[in-house]
Structures are given as structure tokens and as C-alpha cells.
Protein backbone atom coordinates (compact mmCIF):
# COMPACT_ATOMS: atom_id res chain seq x y z
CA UNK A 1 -29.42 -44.39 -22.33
CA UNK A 2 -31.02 -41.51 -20.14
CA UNK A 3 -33.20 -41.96 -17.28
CA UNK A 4 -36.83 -39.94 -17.20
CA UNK A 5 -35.98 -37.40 -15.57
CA UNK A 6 -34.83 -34.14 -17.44
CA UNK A 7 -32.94 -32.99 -14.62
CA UNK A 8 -30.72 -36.29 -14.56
CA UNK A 9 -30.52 -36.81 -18.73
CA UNK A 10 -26.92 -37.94 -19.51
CA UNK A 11 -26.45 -39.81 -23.16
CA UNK A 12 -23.95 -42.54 -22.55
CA UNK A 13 -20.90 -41.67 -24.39
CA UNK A 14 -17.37 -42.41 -24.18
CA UNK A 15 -16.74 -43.50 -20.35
CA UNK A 16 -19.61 -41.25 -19.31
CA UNK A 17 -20.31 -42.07 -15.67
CA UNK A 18 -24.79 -42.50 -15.37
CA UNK A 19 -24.78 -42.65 -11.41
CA UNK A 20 -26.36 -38.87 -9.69
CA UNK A 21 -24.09 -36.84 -7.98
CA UNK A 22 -25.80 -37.90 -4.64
CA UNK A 23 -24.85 -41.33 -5.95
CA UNK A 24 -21.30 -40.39 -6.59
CA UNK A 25 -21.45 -38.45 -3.17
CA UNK A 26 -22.42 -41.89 -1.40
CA UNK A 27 -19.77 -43.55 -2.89
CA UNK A 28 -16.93 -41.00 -2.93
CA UNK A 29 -17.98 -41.20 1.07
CA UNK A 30 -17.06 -44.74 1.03
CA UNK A 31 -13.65 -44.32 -0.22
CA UNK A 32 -13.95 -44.26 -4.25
CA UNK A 33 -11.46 -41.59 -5.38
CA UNK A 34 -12.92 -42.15 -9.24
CA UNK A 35 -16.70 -41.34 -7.91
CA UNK A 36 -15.03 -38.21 -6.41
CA UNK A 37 -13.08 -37.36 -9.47
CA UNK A 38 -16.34 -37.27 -11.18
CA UNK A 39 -17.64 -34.95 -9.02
CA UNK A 40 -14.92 -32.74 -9.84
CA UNK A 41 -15.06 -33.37 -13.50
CA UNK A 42 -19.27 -32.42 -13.53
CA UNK A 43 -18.53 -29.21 -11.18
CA UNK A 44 -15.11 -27.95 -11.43
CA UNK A 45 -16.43 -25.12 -13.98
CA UNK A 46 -19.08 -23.78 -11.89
CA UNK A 47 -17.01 -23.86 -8.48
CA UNK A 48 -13.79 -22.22 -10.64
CA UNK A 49 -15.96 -19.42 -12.19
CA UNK A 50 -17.55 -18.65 -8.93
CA UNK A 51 -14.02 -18.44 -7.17
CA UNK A 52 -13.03 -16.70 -10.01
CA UNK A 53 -15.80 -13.90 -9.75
CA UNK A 54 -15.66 -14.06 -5.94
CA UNK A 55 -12.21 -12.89 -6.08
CA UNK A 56 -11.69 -10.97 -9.41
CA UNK A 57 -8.87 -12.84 -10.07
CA UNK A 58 -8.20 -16.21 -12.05
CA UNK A 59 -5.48 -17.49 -9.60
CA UNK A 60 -6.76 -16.36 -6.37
CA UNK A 61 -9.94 -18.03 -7.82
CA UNK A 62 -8.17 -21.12 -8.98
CA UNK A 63 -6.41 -21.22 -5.46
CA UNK A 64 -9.99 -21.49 -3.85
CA UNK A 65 -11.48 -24.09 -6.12
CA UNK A 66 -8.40 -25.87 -5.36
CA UNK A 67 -9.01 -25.60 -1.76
CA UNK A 68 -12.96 -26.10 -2.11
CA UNK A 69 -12.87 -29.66 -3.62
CA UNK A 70 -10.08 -30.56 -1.22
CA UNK A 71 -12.42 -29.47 1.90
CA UNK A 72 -15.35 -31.46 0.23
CA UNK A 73 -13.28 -35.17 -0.58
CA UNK A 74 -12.36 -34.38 3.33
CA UNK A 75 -15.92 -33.49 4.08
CA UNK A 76 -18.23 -35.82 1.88
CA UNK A 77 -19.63 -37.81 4.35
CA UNK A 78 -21.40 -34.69 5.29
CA UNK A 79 -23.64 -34.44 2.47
CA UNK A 80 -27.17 -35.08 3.45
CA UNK A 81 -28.97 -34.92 0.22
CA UNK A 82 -30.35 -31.95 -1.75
CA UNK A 83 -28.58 -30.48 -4.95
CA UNK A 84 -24.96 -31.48 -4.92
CA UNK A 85 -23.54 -28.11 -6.72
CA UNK A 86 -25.48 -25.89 -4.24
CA UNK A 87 -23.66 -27.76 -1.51
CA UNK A 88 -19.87 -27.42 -3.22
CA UNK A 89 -21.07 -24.11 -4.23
CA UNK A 90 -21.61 -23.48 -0.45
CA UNK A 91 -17.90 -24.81 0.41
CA UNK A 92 -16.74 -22.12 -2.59
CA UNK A 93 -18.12 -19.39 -0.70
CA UNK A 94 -16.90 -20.26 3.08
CA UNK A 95 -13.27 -20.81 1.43
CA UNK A 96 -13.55 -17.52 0.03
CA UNK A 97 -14.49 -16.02 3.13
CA UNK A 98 -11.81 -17.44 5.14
CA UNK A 99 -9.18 -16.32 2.47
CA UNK A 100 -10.70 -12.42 2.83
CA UNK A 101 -10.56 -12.67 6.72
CA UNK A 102 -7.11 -13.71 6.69
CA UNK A 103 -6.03 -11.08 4.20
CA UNK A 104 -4.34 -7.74 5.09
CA UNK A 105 -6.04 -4.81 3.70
CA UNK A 106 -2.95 -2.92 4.82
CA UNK A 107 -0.17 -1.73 1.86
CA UNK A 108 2.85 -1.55 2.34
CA UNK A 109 5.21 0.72 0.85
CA UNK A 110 8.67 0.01 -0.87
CA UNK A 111 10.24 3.19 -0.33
CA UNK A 112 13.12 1.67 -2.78
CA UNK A 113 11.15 0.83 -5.91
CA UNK A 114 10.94 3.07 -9.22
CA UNK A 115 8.37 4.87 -10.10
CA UNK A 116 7.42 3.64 -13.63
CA UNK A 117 4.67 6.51 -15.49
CA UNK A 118 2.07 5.36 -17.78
CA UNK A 119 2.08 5.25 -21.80
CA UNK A 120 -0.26 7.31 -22.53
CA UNK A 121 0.20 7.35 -26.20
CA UNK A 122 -1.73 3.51 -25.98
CA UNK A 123 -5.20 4.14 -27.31
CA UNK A 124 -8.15 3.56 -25.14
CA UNK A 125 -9.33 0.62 -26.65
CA UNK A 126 -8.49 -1.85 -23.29
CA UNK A 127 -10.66 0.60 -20.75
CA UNK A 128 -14.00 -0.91 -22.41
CA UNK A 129 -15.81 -1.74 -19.59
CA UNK A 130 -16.25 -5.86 -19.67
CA UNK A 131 -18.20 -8.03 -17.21
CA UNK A 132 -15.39 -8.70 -14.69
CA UNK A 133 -14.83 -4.62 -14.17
CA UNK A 134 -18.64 -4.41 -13.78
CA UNK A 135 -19.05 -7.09 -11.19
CA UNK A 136 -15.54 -5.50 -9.24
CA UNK A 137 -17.38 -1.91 -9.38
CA UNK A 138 -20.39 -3.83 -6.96
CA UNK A 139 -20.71 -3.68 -3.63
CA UNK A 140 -19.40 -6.94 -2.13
CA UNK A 141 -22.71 -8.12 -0.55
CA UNK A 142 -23.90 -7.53 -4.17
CA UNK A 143 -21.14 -9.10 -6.06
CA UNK A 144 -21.34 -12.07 -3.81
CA UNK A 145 -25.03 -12.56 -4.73
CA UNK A 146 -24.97 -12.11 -8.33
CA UNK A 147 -22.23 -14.75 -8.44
CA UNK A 148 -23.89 -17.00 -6.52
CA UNK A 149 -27.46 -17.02 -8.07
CA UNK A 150 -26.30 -15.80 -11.60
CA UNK A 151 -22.84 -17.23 -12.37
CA UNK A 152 -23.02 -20.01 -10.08
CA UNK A 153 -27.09 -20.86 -11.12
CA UNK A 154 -27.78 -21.21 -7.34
CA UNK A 155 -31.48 -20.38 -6.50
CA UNK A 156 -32.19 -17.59 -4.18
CA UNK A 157 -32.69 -20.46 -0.84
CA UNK A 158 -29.38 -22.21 -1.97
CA UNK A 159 -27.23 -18.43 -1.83
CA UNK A 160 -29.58 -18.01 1.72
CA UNK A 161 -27.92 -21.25 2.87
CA UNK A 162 -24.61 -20.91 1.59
CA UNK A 163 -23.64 -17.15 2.82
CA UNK A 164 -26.18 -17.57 6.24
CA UNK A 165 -28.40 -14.09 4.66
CA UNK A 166 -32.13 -14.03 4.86
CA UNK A 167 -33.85 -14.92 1.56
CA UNK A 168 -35.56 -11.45 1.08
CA UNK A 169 -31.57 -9.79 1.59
CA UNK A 170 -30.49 -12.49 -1.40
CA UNK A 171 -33.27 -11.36 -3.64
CA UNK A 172 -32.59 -7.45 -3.00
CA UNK A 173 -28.82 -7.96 -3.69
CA UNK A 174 -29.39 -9.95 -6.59
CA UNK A 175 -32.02 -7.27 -8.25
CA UNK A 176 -29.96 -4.59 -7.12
CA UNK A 177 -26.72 -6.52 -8.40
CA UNK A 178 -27.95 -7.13 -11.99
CA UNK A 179 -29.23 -3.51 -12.23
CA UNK A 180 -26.25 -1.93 -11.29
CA UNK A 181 -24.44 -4.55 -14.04
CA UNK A 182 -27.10 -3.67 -16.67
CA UNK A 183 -26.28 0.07 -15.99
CA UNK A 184 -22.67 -0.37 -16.14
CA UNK A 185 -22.16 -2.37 -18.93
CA UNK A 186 -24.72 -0.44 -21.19
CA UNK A 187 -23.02 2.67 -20.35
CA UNK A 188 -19.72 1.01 -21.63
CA UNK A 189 -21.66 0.90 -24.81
CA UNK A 190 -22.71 4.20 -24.99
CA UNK A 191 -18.95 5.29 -24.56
């Protein structure tokens, strides 16, 4: 059974919940841990990618999907509406931000630990450029909006909302963003 609207087609299959996600939303706000769970199930690919990207690492990444689906079951009743993955996408991004602020960008030194030299002899074969170096060579206002409106499939007004940007500074990171990837990675192919 689907319903008619493309946007909301979901074959019943094997335990497949039909309700919406603002649906779920209503009723994980009520108290239904399996209407949350669902939520999770539907989005925990897009929010864990996004972390993922945000970071540049898979478990800093997995640490703040972790953290953004346990800020949204505490903050669910907040949802007013509107797409639900924009909104948990928007939770993904503040959790991100509050890791970075309360990181040190100092290094320390261990005065005591051996100095290890590289193998050269390895053949250059693992410095192909991939898509994660690319997106880590970006500037960070840059990275953040090509992972938003790219990776995460927000549109330019949902990335606005979520980082707190104008529109028109979403857009010229994003162009800028995928340029700069296009650039990078088709050089990688030219090497």
C-alpha cells in the first residue's frame, strides 16, 4: 500500500512502519520509544554520514550521531512541523559545533615517545586523493555546506536554518565547495 504522494511512497513490507515522520514525531512526543526508534531507523544514515563528514572521522562522527538522536528523543516535543531530517540534520550540526568549541586545538608534546620514520619503500598507491581528503582540504565554512546540502540532501533554506548563515552565504559556499571538490578530485585523476 502507498499513499499518493511521491514524497511519502513506502511499499508495505515486512514490519514496515506507514505513519510520516511528523507522525512518528507526534507520537515519539507522547512517550512511544518504537515511533522514535523508527525515526532512527529512517535517518540514522543521513545524520551518521553528515557527522561523519563534519568531523572527518568515523568515530568522532559516530560519537555525534550518538549524541544527536539522544538530544532529539529529549527534545521531540519541539518539533513544529516541516521536514523531519532537516530538523535532526539541524541537531547534527549544533552537536558538532559544541564538540569543536570544546576541543583544544593545542598539542601537546611527549617529550618521552620514539620517533618512528616512515616506509618509504610502500608504493604510492594509498595517497590517491578520495572524497574524504577532498572535503578535509575545504575551508570549514565550505565543508560544512557541502555536507549539509550535498551529503546530507538539505536544501539551501534548511543549511540557512540549521548553521544560522544567510541563504545567499549557503549558496556561495556550496558552489564554491563543489568546485573546489571537482578540482581536487579531477586532479587526483590526472596524477
Amino acid at each position: 500500500m502507498a499513499t499518493n504522494r511521491p514524497d511519502l511512497w513506502i511499499v508495505a513490507a515486512g514490519g514496515t512502519d506507514m505513519r510520516t515522520d511528523p507522525d512518528l514525531a507526534a507520537d515519539a512526543a507522547r512517550g512511544s520509544d518504537t515511533a522514535f526508534a523508527e525515526l532512527v531507523r529512517r535517518h540514522q544514515a543521513r545524520v551518521r554520514g553528515m557527522s561523519r563528514r563534519l568531523t572527518g572521522s568515523a568515530s568522532d562522527g559516530d560519537d555525534i550521531a550518538q549524541a544527536t538522536f539522544l538530544t532529539a528523543w529529549q527534545k521531540i516535543a519541539t518539533y513544529a512541523g516541516g521536514t523531519f531530517s532537516a530538523w535532526i540534520c539541524m541537531i547534527c550540526y549544533r552537536e558538532f559545533l559544541q564538540v569543536r568549541r570544546r576541543q583544544r586545538p593545542e598539542i601537546e608534546l611527549d617529550e618521552t615517545a620514539e620517533i618512528i620514520p616512515f616506509d618509504r619503500s610502500v608504493p604510492d598507491a594509498g595517497d590517491k586523493l578520495d572524497l574524504s581528503r577532498a572535503l578535509a582540504k575545504l575551508p570549514e565554512a565550505q565543508r560544512i555546506c557541502v555536507t549539509l546540502c550535498v551529503a546530507a540532501g538539505l536544501s539551501h533554506r534548511e543549511a540557512a536554518e540549521a548553521t544560522g548563515w544567510p541563504l545567499g552565504t549557503i549558496k556561495s559556499h556550496v558552489n564554491r565547495g563543489v568546485a573546489a571538490l571537482r578540482k581536487h578530485l579531477a586532479a587526483d585523476q590526472v596524477a
